[in-house]
C-alpha atoms as a PDB file:
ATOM      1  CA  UNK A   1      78.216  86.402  85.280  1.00  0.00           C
ATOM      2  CA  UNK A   2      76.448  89.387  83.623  1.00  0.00           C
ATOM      3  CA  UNK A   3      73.189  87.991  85.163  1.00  0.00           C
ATOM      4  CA  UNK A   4      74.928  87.604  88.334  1.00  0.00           C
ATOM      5  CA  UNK A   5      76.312  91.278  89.086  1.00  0.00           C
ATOM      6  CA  UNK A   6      72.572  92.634  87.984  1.00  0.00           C
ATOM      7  CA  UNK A   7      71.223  90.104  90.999  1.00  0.00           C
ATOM      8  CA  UNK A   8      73.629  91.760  94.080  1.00  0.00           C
ATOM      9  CA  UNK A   9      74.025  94.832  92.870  1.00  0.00           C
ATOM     10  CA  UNK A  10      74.003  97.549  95.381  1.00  0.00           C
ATOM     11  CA  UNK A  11      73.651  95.004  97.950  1.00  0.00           C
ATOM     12  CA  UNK A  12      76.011  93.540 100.771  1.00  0.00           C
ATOM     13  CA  UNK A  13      77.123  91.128  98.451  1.00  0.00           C
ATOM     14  CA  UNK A  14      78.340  93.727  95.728  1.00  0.00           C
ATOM     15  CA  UNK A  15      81.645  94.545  97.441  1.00  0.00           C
ATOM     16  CA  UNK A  16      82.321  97.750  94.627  1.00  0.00           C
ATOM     17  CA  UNK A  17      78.751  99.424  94.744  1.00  0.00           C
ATOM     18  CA  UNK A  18      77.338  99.065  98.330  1.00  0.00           C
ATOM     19  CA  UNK A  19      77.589 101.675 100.236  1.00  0.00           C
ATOM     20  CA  UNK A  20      78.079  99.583 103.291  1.00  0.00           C
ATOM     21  CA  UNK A  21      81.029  98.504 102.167  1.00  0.00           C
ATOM     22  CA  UNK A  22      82.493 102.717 101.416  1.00  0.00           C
ATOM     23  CA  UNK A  23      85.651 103.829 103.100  1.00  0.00           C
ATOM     24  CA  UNK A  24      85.761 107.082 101.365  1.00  0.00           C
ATOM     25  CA  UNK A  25      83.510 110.030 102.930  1.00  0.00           C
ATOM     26  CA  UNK A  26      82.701 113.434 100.999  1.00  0.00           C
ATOM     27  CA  UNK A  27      82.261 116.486 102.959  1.00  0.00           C
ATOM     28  CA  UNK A  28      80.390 118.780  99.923  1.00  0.00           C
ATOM     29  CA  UNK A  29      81.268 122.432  99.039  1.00  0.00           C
ATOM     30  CA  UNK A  30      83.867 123.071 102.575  1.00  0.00           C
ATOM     31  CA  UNK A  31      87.067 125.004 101.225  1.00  0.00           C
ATOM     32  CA  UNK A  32      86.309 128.477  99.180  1.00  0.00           C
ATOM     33  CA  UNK A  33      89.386 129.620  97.575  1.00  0.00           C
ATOM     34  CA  UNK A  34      89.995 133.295  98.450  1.00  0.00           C
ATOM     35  CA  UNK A  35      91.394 133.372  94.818  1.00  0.00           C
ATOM     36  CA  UNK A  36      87.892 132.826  93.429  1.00  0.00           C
ATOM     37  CA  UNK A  37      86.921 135.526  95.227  1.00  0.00           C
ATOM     38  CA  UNK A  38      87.304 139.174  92.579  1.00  0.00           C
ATOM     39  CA  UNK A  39      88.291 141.214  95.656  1.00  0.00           C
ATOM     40  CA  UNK A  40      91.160 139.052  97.016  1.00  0.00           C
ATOM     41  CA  UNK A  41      94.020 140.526  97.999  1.00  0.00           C
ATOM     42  CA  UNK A  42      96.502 137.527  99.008  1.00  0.00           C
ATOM     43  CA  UNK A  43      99.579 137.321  96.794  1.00  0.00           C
ATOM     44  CA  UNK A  44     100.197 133.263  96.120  1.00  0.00           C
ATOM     45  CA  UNK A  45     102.613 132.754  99.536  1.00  0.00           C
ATOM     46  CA  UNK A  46      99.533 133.997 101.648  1.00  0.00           C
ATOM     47  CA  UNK A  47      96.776 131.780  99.962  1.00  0.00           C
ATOM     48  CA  UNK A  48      98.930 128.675 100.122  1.00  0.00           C
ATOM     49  CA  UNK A  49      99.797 129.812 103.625  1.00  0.00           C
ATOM     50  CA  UNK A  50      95.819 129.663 104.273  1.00  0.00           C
ATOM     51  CA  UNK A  51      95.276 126.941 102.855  1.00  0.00           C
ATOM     52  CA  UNK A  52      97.577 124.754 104.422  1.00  0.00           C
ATOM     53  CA  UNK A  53      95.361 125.917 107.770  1.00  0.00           C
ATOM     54  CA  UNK A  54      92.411 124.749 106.148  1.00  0.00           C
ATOM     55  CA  UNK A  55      94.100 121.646 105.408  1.00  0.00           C
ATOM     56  CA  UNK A  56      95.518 121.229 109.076  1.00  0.00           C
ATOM     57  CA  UNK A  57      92.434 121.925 110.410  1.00  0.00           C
ATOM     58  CA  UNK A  58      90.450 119.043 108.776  1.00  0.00           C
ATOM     59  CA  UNK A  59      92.972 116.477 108.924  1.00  0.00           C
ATOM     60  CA  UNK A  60      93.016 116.910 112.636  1.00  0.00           C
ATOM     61  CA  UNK A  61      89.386 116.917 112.699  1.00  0.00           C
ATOM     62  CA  UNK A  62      88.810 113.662 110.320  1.00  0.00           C
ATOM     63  CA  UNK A  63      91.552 111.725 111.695  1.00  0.00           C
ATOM     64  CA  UNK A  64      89.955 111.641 114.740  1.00  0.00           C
ATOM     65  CA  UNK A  65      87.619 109.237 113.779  1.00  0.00           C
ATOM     66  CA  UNK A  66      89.588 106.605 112.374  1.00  0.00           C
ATOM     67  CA  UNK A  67      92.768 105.716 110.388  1.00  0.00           C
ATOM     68  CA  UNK A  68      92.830 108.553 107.691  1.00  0.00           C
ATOM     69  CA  UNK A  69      94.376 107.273 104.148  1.00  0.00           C
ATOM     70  CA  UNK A  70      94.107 110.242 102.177  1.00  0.00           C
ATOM     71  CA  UNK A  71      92.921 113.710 102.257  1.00  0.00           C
ATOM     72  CA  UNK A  72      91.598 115.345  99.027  1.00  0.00           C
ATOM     73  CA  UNK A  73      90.130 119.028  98.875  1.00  0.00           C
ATOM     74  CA  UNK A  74      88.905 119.947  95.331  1.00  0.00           C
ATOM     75  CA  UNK A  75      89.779 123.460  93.955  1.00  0.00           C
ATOM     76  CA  UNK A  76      87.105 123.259  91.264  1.00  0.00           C
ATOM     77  CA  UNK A  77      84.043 125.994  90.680  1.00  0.00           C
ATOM     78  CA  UNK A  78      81.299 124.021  89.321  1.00  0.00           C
ATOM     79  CA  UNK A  79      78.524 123.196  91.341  1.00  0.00           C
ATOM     80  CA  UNK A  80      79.131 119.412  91.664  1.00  0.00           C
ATOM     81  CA  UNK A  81      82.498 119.469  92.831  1.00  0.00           C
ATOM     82  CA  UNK A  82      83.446 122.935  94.025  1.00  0.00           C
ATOM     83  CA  UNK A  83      84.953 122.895  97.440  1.00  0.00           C
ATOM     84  CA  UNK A  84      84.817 119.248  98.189  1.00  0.00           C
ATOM     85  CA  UNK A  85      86.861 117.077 100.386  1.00  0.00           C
ATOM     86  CA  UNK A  86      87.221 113.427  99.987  1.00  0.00           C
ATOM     87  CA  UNK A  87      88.810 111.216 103.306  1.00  0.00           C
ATOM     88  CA  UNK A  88      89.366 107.373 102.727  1.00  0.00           C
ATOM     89  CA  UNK A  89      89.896 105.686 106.062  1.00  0.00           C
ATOM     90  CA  UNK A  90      91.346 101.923 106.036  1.00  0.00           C
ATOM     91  CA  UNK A  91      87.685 100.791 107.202  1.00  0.00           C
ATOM     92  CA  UNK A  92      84.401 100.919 106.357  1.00  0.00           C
ATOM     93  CA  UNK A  93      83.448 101.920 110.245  1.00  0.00           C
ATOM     94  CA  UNK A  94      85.711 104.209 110.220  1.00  0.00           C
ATOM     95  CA  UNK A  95      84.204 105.652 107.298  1.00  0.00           C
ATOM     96  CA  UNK A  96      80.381 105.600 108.822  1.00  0.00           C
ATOM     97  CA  UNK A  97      81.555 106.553 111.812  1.00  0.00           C
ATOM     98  CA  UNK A  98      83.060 109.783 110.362  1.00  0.00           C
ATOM     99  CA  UNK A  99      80.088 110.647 108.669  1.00  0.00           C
ATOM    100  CA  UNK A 100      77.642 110.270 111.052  1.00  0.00           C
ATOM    101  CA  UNK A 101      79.910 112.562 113.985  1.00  0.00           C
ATOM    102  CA  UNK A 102      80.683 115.127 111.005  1.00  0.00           C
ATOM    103  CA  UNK A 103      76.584 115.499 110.050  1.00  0.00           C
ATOM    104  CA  UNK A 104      76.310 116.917 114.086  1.00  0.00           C
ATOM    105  CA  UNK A 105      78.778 119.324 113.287  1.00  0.00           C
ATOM    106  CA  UNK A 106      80.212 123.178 111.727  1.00  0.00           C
ATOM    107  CA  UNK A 107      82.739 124.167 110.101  1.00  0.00           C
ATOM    108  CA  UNK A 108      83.862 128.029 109.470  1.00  0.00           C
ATOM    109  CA  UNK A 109      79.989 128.770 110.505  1.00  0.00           C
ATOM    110  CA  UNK A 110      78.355 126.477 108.292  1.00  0.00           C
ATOM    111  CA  UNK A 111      76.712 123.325 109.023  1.00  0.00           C
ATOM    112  CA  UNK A 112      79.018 120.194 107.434  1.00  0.00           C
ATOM    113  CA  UNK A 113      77.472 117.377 105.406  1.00  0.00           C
ATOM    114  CA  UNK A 114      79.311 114.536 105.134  1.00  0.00           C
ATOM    115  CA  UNK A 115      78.214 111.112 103.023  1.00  0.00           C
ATOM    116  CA  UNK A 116      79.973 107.810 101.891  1.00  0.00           C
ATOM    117  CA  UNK A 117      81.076 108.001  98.314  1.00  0.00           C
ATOM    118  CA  UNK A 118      82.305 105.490  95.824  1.00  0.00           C
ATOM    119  CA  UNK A 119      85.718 107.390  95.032  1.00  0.00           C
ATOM    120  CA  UNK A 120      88.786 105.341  96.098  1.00  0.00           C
ATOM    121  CA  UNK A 121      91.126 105.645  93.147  1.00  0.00           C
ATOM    122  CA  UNK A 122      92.200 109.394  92.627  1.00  0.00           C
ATOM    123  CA  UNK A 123      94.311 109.206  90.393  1.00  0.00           C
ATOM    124  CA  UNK A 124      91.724 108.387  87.442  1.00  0.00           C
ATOM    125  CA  UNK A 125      88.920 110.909  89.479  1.00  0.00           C
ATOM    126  CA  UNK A 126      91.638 113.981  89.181  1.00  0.00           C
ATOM    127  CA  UNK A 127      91.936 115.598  85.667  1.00  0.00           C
ATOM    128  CA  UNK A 128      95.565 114.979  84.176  1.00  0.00           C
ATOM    129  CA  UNK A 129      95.588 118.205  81.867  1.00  0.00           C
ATOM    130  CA  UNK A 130      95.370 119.747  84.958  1.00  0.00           C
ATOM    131  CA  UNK A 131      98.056 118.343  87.162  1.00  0.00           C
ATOM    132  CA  UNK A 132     100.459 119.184  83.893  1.00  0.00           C
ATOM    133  CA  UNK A 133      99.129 122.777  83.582  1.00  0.00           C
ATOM    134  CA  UNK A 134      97.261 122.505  80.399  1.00  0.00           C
ATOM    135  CA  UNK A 135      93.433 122.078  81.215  1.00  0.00           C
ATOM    136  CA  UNK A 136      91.800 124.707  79.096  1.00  0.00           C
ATOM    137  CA  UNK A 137      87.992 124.007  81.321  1.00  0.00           C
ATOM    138  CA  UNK A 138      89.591 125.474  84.612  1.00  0.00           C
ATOM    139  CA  UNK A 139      87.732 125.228  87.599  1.00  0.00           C
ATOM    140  CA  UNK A 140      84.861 123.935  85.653  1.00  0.00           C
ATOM    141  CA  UNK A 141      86.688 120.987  84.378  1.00  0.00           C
ATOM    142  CA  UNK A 142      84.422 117.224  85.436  1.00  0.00           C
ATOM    143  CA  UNK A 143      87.127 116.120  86.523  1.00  0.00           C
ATOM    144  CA  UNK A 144      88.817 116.908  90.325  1.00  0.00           C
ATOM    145  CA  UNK A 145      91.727 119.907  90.008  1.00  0.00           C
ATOM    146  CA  UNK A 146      93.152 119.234  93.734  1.00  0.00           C
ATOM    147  CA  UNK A 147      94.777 121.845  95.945  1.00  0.00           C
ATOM    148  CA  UNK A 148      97.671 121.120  97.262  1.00  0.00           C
ATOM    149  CA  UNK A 149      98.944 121.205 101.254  1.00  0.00           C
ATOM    150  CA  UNK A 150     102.568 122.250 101.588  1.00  0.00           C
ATOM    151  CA  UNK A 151     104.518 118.629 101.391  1.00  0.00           C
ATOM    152  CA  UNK A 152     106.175 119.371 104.675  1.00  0.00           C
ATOM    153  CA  UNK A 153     103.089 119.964 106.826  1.00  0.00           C
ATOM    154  CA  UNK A 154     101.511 116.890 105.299  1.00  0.00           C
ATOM    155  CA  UNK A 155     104.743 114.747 105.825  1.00  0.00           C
ATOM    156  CA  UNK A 156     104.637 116.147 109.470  1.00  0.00           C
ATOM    157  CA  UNK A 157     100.538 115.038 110.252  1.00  0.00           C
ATOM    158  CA  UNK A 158     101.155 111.761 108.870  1.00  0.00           C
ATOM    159  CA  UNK A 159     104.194 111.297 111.370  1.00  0.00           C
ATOM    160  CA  UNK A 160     101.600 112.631 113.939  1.00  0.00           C
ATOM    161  CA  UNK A 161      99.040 110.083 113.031  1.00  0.00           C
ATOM    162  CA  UNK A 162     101.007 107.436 113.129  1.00  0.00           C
ATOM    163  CA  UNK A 163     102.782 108.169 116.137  1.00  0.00           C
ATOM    164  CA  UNK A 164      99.165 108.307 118.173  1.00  0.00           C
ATOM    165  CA  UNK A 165      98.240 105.041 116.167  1.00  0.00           C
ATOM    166  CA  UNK A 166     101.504 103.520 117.671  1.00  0.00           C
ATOM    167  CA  UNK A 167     100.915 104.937 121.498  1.00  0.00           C
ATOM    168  CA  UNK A 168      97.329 103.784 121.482  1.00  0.00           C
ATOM    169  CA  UNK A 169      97.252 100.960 119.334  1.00  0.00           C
ATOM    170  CA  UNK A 170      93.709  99.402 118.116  1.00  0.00           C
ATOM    171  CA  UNK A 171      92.031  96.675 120.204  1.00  0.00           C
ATOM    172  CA  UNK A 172      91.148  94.156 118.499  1.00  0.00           C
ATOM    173  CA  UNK A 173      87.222  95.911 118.159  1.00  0.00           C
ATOM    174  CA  UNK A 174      84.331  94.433 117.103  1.00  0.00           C
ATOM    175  CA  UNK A 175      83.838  97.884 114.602  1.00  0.00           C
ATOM    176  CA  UNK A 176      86.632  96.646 112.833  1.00  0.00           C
ATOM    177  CA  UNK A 177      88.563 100.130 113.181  1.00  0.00           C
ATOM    178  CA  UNK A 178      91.110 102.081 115.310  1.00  0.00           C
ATOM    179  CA  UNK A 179      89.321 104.083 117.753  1.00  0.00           C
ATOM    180  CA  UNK A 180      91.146 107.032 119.593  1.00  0.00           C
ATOM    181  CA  UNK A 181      91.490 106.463 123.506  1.00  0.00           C
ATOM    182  CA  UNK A 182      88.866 107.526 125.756  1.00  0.00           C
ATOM    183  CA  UNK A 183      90.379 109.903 128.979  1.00  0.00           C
ATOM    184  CA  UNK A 184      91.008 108.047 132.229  1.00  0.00           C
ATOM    185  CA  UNK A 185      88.087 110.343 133.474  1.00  0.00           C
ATOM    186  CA  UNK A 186      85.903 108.841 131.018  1.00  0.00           C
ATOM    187  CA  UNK A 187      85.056 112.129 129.470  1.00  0.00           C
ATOM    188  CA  UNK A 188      84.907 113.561 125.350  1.00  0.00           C
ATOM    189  CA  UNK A 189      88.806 115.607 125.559  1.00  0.00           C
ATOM    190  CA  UNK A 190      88.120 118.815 123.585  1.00  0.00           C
ATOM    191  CA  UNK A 191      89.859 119.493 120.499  1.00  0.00           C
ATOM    192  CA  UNK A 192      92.080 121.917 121.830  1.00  0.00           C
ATOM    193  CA  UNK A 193      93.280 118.830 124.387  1.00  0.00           C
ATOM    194  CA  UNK A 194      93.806 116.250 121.296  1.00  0.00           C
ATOM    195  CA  UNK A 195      94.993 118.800 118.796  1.00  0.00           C
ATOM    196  CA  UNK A 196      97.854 119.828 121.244  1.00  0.00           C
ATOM    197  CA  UNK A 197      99.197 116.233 121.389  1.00  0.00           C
ATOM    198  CA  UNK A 198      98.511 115.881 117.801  1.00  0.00           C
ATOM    199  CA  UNK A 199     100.378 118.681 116.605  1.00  0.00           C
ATOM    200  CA  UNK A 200     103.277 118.092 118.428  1.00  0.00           C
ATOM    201  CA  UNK A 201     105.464 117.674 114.993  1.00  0.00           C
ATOM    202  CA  UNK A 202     103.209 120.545 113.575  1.00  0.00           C
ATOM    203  CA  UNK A 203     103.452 123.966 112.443  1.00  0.00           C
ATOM    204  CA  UNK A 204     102.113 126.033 114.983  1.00  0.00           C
ATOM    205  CA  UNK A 205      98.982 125.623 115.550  1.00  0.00           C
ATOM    206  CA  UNK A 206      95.612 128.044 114.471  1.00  0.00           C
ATOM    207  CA  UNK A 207      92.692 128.868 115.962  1.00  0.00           C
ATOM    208  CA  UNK A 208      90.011 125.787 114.536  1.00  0.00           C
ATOM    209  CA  UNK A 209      87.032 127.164 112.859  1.00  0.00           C
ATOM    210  CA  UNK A 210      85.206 124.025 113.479  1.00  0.00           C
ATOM    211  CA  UNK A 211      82.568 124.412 116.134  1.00  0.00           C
END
């Protein structure tokens, strides 16, 4: 068995290790927490309050590409996991689809880079200490400490999601993954076209700082 697992691993055959096989995408050092920042000035209300844009703003983005699972965005400091965000789609086009869109594109002026990772269970990524208040490491813990969207706003983009899932329902595609619709006119929409539908159950909507 041993000998086995040595033979396909990292190949097509090794369901767990090859990449072709991912349906979780990392998008590297996106979200900086104004409360890292020594000169911020936002009282707790206003940094959750811009967060949950942040957090708006990418689900919109990533969900375009595919059914969107979960939506992580890592509130650590230290340089291998500070400002990362973590999307598992239900397939593993979806995923590589995702990734290679997102490597074409910006986001709040900087160029995005977005690659298939090996993360699918959370719960044993994210540090427990944490999620109980008593990591002594902080931001520099190994381990993810996850920020938090508002529960209503995430409640409300999942009912969005699957509402467009359910008025545009997937062909059955030879990628293997839901595709959004493409316009009568056989042109790209522009964001501001599909967020408006999208948002329908949303707060109100912000001005994207995707390109």
């Amino acid at each position: 068995m041993a000998s086995r697992l040595a033979t396909i691993f990292g190949t097509e055959q090794d369901r767990v290790n090859c990449s072709f096989y991912y349906k979780t995408i990392l998008l590297p050092n996106v979200y900086h927490n104004p409360a890292h920042d020594p000169q911020n000035k936002l009282n707790d209300k206003e940094l959750q309050e811009n967060f949950d844009q942040v957090y708006e703003d990418l689900y919109c983005e990533l969900a375009k590409h595919g059914h969107l699972l979960e939506l992580h965005v890592c509130d650590n400091v230290g340089d291998h996991l500070i400002g990362n965000v973590y999307a598992r789609y239900e397939w593993e086009t979806e995923a590589q689809n995702a990734t290679d869109k997102l490597n074409d594109r910006w986001y709040a002026g900087r160029p995005l880079y977005a690659e298939l990772s090996p993360v699918t269970d959370f719960r044993e990524a994210c540090c427990r200490q944490n999620e109980n208040g008593e990591c002594n490491r902080g931001g520099f813990c190994n381990f993810m400490h996850l920020r938090n969207a508002s529960k209503p706003m995430v409640s409300q983009l999942k009912a969005g999601q699957r509402l467009e899932r359910r008025l545009n329902p997937a062909a059955p595609a030879e990628s293997g993954g839901w595709e959004p619709p493409v316009p009568r006119n056989g042109a790209e929409p522009s964001w501001a076209a599909k967020e408006e539908g999208r948002r329908s159950a949303s707060p109100p909507a912000h001005r994207s700082a995707y390109d």
